[in-house]
C-alpha atoms as a PDB file:
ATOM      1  CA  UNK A   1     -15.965  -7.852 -10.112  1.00  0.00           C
ATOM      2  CA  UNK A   2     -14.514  -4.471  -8.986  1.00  0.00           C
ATOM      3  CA  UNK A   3     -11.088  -3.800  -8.001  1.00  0.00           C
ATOM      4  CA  UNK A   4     -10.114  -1.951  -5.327  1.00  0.00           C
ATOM      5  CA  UNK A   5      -6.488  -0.641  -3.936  1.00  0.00           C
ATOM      6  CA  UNK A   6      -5.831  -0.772  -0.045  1.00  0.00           C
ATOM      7  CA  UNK A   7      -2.876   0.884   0.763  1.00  0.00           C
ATOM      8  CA  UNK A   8      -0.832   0.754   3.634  1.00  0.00           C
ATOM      9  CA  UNK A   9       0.604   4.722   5.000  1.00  0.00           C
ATOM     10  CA  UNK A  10       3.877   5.229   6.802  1.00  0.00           C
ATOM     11  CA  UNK A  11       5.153   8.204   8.384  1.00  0.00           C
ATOM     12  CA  UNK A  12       8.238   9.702   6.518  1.00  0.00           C
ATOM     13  CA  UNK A  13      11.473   8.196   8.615  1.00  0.00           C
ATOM     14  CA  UNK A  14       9.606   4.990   9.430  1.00  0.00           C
ATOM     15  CA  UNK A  15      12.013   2.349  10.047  1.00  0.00           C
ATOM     16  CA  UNK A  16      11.244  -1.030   9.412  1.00  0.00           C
ATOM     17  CA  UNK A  17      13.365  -2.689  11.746  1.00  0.00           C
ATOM     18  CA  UNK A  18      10.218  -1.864  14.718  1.00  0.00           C
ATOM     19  CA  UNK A  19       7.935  -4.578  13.048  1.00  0.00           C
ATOM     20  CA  UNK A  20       8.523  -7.338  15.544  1.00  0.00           C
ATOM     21  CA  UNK A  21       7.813 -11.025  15.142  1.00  0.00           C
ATOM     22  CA  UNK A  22       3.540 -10.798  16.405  1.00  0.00           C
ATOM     23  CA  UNK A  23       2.854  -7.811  13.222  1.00  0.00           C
ATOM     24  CA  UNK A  24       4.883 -10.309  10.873  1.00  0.00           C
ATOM     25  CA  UNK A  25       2.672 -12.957  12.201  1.00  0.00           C
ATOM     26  CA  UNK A  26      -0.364 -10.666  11.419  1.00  0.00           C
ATOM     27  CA  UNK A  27       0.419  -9.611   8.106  1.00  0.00           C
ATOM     28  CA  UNK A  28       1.121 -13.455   6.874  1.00  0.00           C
ATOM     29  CA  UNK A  29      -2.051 -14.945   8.340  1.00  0.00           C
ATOM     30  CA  UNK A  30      -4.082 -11.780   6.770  1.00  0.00           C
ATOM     31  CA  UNK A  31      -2.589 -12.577   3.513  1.00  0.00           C
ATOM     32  CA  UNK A  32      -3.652 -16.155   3.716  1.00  0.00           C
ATOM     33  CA  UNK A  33      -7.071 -15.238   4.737  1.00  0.00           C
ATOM     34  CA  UNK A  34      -7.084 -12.806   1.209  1.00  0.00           C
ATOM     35  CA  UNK A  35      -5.851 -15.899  -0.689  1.00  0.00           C
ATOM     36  CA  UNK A  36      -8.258 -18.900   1.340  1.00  0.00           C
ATOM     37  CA  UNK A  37     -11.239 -15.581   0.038  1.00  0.00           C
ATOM     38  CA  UNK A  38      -9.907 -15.773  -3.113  1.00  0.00           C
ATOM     39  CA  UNK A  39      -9.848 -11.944  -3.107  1.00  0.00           C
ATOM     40  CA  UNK A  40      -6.059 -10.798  -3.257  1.00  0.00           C
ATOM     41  CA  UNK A  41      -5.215 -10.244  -7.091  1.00  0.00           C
ATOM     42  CA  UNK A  42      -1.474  -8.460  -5.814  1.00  0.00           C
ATOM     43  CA  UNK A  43       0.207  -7.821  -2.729  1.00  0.00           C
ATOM     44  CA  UNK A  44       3.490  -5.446  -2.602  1.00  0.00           C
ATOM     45  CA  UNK A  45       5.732  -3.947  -0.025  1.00  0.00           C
ATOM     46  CA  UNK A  46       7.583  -1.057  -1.208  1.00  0.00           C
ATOM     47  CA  UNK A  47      10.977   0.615  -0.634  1.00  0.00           C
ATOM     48  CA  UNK A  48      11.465   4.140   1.398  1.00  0.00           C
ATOM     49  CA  UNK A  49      10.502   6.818  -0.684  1.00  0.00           C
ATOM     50  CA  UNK A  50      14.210   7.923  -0.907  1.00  0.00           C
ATOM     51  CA  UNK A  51      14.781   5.104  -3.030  1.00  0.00           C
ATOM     52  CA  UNK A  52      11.824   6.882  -5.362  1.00  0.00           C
ATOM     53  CA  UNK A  53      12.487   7.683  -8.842  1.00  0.00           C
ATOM     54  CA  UNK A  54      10.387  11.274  -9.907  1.00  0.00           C
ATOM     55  CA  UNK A  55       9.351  11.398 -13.361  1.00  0.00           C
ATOM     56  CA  UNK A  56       7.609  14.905 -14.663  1.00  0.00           C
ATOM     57  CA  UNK A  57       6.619  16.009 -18.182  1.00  0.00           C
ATOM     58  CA  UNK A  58       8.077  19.246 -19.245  1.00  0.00           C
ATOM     59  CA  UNK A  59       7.555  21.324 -21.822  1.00  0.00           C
ATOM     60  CA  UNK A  60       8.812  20.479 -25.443  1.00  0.00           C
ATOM     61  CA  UNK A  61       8.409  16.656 -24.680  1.00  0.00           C
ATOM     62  CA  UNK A  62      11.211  16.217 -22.237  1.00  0.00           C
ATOM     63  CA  UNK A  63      10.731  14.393 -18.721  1.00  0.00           C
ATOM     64  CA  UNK A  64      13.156  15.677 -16.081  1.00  0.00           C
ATOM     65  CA  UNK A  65      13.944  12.754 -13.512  1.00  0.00           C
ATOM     66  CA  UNK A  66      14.738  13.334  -9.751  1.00  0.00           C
ATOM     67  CA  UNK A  67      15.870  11.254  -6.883  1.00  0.00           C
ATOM     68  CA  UNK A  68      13.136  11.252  -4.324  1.00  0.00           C
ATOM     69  CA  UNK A  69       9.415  11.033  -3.899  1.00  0.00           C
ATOM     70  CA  UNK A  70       7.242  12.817  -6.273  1.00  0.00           C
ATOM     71  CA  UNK A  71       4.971  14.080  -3.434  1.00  0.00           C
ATOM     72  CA  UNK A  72       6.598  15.935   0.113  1.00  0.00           C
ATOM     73  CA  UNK A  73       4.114  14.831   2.560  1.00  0.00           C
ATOM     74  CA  UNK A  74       5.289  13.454   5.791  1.00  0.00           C
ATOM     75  CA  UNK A  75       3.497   9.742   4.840  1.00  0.00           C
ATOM     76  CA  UNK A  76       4.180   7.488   2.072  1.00  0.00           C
ATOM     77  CA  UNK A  77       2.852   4.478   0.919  1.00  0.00           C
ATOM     78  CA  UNK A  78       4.844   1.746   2.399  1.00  0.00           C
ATOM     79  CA  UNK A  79       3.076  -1.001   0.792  1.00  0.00           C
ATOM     80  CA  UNK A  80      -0.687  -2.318  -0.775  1.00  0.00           C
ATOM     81  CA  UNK A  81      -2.909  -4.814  -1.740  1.00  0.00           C
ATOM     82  CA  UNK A  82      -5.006  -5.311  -4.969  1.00  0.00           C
ATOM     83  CA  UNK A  83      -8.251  -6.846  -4.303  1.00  0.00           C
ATOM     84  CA  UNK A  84     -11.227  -8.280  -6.355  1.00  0.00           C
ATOM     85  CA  UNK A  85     -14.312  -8.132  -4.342  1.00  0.00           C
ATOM     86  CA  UNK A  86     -17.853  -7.551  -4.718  1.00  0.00           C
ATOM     87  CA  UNK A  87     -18.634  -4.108  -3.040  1.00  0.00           C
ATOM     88  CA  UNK A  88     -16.720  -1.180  -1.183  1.00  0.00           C
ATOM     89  CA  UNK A  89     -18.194  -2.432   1.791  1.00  0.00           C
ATOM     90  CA  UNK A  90     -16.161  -5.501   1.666  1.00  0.00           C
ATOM     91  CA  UNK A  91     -12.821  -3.871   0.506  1.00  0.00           C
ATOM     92  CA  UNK A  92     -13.076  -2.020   3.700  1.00  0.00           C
ATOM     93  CA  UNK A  93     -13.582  -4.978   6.050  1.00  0.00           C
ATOM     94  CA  UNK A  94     -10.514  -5.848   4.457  1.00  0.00           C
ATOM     95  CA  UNK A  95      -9.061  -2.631   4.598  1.00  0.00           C
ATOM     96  CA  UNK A  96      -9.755  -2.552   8.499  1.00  0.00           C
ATOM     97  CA  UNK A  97      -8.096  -5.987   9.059  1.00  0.00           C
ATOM     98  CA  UNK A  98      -4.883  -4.393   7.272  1.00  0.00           C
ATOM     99  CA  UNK A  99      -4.933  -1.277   9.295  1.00  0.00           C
ATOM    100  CA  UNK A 100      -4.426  -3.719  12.903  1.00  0.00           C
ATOM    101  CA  UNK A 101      -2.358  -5.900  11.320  1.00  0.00           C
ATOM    102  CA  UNK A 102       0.373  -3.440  10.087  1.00  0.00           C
ATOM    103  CA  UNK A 103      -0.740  -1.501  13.202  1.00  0.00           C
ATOM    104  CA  UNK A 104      -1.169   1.617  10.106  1.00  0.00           C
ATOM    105  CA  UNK A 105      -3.689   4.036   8.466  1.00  0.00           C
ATOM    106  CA  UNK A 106      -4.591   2.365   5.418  1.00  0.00           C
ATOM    107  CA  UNK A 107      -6.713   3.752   2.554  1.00  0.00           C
ATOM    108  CA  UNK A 108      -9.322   1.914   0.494  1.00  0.00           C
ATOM    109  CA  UNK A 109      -9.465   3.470  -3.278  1.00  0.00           C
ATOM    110  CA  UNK A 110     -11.460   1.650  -5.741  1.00  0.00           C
ATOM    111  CA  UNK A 111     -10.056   1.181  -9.056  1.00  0.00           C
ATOM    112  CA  UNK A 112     -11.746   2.627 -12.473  1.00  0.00           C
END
């Protein structure tokens, strides 16, 4: 069955201390409706992207490393879901349940 990422965007600066009690609320009983579906494969919150490690190939074999995020775009990825279901279609009715529950854009990507 196909694989497909939904991720969760953030503005750059978002500050998690405004997710009150109800979104909490929302975000645990979506994840028990993934499990109950038997769709969620991984779940994961992530860090600010100042905590980001960069990683980039240079030339002669050498990788220079870098404190920040490897992309300067005003949103980040503030947390996802891997999920095993049977059509794109359905990986967005998911997607859309995420997007009002963290009360975020969220963006469906199916895996290769």
């Amino acid at each position: 069955m196909p694989r497909y990422l939904v991720s969760i965007h953030r503005p750059d600066g978002y500050d998690p201390d405004v997710e009150d009690d109800a979104m909490a609320l929302a975000i645990d009983t979506l994840n028990a409706q993934m499990v109950a579906a038997g769709v969620r494969v991984f779940v994961g919150g992530l860090q600010s992207p100042g905590k980001a490690v960069s990683l980039r190939p240079q030339s002669g074999g050498a990788v220079l490393a870098s404190e920040g995020p490897y992309l300067r775009s005003g949103e980040h990825v503030g947390g996802f879901w891997v999920l095993e279901v049977a059509s794109i279609d359905e990986a967005q009715t998911w997607g859309r349940k995420a997007a009002i529950a963290c009360r975020a854009p969220v963006e469906v990507r199916p895996f290769h």
